[in-house]
C-alpha atoms as a PDB file:
ATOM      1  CA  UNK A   1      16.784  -4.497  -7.563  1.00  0.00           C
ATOM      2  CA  UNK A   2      20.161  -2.228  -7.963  1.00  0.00           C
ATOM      3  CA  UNK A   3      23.501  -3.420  -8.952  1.00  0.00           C
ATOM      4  CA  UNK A   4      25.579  -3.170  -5.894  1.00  0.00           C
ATOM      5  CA  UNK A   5      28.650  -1.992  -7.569  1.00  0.00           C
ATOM      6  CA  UNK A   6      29.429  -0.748 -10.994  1.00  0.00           C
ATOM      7  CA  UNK A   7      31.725  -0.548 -13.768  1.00  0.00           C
ATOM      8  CA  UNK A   8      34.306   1.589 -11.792  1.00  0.00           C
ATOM      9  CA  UNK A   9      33.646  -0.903  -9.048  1.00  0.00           C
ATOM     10  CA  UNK A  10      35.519  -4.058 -11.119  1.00  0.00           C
ATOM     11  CA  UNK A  11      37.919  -1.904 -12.789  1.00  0.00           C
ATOM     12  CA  UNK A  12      39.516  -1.440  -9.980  1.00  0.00           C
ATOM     13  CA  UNK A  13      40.427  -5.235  -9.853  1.00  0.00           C
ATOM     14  CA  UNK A  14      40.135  -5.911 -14.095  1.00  0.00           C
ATOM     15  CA  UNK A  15      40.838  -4.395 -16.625  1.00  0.00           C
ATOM     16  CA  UNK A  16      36.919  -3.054 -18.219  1.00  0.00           C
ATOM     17  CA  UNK A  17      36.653  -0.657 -21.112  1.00  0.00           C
ATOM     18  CA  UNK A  18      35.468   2.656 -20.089  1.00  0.00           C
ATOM     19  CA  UNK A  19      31.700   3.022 -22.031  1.00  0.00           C
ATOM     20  CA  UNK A  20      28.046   5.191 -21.339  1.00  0.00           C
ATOM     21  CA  UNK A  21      26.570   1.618 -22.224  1.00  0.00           C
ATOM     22  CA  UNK A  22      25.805  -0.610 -18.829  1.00  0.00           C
ATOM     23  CA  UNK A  23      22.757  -1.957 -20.226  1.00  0.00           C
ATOM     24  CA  UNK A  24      24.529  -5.568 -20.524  1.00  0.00           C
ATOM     25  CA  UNK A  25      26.946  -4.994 -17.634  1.00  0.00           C
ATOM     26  CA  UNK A  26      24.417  -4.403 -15.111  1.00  0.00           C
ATOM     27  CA  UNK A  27      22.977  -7.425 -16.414  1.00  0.00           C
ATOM     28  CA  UNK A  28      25.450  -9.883 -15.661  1.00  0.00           C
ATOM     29  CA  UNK A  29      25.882  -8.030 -12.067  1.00  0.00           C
ATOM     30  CA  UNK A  30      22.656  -8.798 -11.172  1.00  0.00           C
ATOM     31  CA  UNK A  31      22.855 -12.521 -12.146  1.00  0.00           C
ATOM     32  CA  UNK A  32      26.035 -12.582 -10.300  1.00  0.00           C
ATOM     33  CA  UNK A  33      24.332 -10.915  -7.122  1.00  0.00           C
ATOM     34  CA  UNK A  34      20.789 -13.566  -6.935  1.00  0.00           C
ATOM     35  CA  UNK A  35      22.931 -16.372  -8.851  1.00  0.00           C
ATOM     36  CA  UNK A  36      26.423 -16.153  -7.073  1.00  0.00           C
ATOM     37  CA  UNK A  37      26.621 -14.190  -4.490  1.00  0.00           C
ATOM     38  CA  UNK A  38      23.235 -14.693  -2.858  1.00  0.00           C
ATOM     39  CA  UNK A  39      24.008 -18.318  -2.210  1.00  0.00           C
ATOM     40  CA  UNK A  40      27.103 -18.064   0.083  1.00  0.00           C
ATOM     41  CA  UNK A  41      25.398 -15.123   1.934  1.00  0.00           C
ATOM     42  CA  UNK A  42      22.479 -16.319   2.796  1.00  0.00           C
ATOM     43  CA  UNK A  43      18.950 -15.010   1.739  1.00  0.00           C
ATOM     44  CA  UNK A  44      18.806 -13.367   5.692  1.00  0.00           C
ATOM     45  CA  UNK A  45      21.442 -11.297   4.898  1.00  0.00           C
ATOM     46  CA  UNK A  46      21.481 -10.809   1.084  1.00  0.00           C
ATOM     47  CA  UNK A  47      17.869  -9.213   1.585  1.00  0.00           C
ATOM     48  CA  UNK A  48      19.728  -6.944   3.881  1.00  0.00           C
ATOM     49  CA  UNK A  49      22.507  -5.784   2.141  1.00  0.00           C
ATOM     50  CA  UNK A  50      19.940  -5.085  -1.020  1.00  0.00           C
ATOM     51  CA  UNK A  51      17.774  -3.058   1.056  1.00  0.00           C
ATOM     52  CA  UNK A  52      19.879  -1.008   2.575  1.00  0.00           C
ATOM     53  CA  UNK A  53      23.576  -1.161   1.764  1.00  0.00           C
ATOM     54  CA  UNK A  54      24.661   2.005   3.662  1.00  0.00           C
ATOM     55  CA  UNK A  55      24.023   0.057   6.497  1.00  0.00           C
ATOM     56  CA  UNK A  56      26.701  -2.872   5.163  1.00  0.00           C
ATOM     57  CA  UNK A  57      29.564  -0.320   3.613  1.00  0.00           C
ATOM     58  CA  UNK A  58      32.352  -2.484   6.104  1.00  0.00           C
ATOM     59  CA  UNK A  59      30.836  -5.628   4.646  1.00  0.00           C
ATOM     60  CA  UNK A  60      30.840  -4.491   1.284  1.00  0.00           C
ATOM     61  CA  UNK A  61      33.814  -2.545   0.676  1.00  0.00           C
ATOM     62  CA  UNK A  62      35.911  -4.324   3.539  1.00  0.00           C
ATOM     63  CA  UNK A  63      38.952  -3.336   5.321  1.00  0.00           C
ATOM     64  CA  UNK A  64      40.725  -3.908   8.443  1.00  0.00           C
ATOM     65  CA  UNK A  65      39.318  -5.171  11.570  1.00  0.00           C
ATOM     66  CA  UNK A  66      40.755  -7.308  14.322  1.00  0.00           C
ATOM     67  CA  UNK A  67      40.026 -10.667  16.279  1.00  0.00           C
ATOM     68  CA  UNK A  68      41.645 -12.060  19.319  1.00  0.00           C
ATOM     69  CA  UNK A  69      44.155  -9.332  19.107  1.00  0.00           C
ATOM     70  CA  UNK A  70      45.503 -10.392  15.513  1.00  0.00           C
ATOM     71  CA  UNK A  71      44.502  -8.185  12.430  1.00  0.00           C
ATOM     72  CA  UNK A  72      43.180  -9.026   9.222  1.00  0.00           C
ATOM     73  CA  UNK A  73      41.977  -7.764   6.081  1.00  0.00           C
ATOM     74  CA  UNK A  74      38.288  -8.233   4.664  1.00  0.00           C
ATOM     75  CA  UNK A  75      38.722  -7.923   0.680  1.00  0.00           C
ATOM     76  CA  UNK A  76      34.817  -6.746   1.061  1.00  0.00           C
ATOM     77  CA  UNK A  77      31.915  -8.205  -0.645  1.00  0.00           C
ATOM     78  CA  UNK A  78      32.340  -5.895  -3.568  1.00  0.00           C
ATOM     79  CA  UNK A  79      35.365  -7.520  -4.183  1.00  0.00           C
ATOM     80  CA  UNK A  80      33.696 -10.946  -4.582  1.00  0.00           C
ATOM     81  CA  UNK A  81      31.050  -9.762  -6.449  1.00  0.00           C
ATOM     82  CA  UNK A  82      33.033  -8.023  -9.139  1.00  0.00           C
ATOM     83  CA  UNK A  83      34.917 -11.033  -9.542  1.00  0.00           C
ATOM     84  CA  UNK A  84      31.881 -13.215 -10.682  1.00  0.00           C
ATOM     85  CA  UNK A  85      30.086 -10.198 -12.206  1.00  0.00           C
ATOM     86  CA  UNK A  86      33.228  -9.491 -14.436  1.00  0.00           C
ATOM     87  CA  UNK A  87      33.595 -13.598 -15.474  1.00  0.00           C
ATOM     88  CA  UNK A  88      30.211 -13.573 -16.412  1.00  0.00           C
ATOM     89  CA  UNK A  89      30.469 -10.528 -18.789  1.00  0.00           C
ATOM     90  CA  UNK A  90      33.443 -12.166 -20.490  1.00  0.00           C
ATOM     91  CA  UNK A  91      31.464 -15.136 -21.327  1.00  0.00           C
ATOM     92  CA  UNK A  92      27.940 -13.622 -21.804  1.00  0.00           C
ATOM     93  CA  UNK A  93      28.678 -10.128 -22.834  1.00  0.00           C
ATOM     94  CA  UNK A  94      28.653 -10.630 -26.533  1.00  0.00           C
ATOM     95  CA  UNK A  95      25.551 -12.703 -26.839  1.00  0.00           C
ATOM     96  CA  UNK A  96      22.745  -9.272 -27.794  1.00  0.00           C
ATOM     97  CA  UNK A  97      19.111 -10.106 -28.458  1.00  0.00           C
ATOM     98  CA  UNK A  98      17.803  -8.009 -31.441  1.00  0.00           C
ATOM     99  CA  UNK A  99      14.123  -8.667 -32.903  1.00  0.00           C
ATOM    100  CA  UNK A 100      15.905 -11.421 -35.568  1.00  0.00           C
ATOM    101  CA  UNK A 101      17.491 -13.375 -32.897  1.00  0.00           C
ATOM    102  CA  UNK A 102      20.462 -13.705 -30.801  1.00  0.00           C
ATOM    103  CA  UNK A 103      23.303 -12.871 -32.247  1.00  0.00           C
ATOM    104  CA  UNK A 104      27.025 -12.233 -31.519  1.00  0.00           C
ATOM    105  CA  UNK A 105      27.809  -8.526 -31.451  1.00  0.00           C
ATOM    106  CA  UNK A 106      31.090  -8.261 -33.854  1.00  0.00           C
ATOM    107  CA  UNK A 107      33.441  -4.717 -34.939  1.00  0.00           C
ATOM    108  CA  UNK A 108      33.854  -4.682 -38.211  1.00  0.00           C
ATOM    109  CA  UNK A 109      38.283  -4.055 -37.687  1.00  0.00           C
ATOM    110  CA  UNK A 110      38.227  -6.838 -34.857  1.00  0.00           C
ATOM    111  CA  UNK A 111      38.045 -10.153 -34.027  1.00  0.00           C
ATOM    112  CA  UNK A 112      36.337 -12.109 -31.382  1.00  0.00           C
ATOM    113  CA  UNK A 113      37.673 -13.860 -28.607  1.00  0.00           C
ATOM    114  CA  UNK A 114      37.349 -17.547 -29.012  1.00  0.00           C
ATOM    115  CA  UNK A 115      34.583 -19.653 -27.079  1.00  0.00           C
ATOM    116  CA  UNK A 116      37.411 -21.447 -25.261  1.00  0.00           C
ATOM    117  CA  UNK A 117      39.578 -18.323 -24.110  1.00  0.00           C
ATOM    118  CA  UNK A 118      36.494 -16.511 -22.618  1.00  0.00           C
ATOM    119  CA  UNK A 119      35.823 -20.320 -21.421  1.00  0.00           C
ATOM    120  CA  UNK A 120      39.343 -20.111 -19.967  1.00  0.00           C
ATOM    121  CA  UNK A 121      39.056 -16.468 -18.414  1.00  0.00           C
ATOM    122  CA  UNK A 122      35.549 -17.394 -17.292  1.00  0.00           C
ATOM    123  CA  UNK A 123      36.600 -20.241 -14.900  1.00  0.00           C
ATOM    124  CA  UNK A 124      40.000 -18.561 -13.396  1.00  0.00           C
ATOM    125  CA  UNK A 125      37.078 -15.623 -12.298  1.00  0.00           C
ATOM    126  CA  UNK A 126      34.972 -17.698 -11.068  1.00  0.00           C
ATOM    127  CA  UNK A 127      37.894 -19.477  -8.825  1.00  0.00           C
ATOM    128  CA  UNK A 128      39.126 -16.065  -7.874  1.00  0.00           C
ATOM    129  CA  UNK A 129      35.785 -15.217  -6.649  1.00  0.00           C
ATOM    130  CA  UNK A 130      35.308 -18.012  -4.227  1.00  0.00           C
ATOM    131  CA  UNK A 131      39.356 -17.368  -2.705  1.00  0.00           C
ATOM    132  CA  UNK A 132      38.150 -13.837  -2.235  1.00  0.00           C
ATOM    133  CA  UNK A 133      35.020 -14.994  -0.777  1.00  0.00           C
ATOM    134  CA  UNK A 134      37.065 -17.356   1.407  1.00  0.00           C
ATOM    135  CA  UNK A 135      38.532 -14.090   2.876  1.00  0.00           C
ATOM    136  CA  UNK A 136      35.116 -12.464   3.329  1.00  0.00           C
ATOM    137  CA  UNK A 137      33.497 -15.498   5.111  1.00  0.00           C
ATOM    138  CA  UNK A 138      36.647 -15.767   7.599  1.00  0.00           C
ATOM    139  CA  UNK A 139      34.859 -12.109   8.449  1.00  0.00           C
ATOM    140  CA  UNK A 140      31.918 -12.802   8.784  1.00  0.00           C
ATOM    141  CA  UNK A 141      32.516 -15.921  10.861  1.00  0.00           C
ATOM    142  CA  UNK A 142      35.618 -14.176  13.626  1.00  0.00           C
ATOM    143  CA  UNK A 143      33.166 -10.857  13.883  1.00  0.00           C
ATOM    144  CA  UNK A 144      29.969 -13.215  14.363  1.00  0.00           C
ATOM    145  CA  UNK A 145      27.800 -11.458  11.537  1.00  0.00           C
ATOM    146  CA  UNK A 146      24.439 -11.796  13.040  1.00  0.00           C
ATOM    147  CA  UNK A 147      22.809 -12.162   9.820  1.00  0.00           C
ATOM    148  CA  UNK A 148      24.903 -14.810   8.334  1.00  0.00           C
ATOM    149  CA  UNK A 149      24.713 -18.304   8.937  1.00  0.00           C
ATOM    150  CA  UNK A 150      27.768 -20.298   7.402  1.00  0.00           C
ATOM    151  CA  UNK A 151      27.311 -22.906   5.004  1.00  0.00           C
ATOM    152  CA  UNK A 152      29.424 -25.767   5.226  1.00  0.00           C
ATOM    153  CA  UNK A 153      28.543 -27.197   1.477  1.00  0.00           C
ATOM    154  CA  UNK A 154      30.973 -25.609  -1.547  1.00  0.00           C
ATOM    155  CA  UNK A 155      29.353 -25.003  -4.559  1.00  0.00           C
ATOM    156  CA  UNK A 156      29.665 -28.060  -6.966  1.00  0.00           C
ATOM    157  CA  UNK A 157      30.552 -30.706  -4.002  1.00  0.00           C
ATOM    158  CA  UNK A 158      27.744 -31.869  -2.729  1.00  0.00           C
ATOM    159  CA  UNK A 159      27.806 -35.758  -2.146  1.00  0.00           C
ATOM    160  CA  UNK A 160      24.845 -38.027  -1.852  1.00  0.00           C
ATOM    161  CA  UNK A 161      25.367 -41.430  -0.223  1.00  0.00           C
ATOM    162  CA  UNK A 162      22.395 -44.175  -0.288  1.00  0.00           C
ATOM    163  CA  UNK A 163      21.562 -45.957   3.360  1.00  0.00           C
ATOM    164  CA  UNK A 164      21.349 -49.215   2.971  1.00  0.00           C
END
């Protein structure tokens, strides 16, 4: 499976250092494609967009498009999944496996970001994702995306009750 965006792709929302080295990037934007993004989508139309995503570009990149004469903006898909891609390279990024072990990939003339700030940076990703998603889903829903089937449970608030 491709990445369906790169580097230049979330710098244009954060702030990424420029580097030759996506080895650990693309990483963390696959596991937020399958882990993230393929849940709100829908398998249907995640398989779809994977396959062939010149056939999705107003989907992915978004724009504007109208419904019952008002007009609105789609942030696109990209946006969302840079977002979660870009929170999960703040928190995971450093972590390298070498033959020895894991380790924590360190400069010699600087100093690591602390668990709890990537924590920190992490989460408020992670929340901006699903606001931007928000947008992306009103999209899908007003157009009637005939691959996507809305899911009415968030992420994280599912409730179980016991019938008695």
């Amino acid at each position: 499976m491709q990445p369906l965006i790169t580097r230049n792709d979330i710098a244009r929302y954060k702030q990424i250092a420029k580097t030759p080295h996506d080895d650990k990037l693309n990483e963390q934007i696959l596991d937020a494609q399958l882990l993230d993004v393929a849940p709100l989508i829908g398998e249907s139309l995640f398989n779809k967009i994977v396959s062939s995503p010149q056939d999705h570009i107003d989907l992915l990149d978004g724009g504007i498009y109208e419904h019952d004469g008002i007009s609105y903006t789609n942030y696109g898909l990209k946006m969302v999944l840079a977002y979660f891609a870009y929170a999960r390279y703040i928190m995971f990024s450093s972590a390298i496996d070498t033959p020895f072990s894991v380790v924590e990939k360190l400069s010699d003339n600087s100093r690591p970001v602390e668990a709890s700030a990537r924590k920190t940076i992490y989460t408020l990703n992670r929340q901006a994702a699903q606001q931007v998603w928000d947008n992306v889903r009103n999209y899908l829903i007003r157009t009637r995306h005939p691959d996507y089937t809305s899911c009415t449970t968030k992420q994280g608030s599912l409730r179980f009750k016991k019938i008695v």
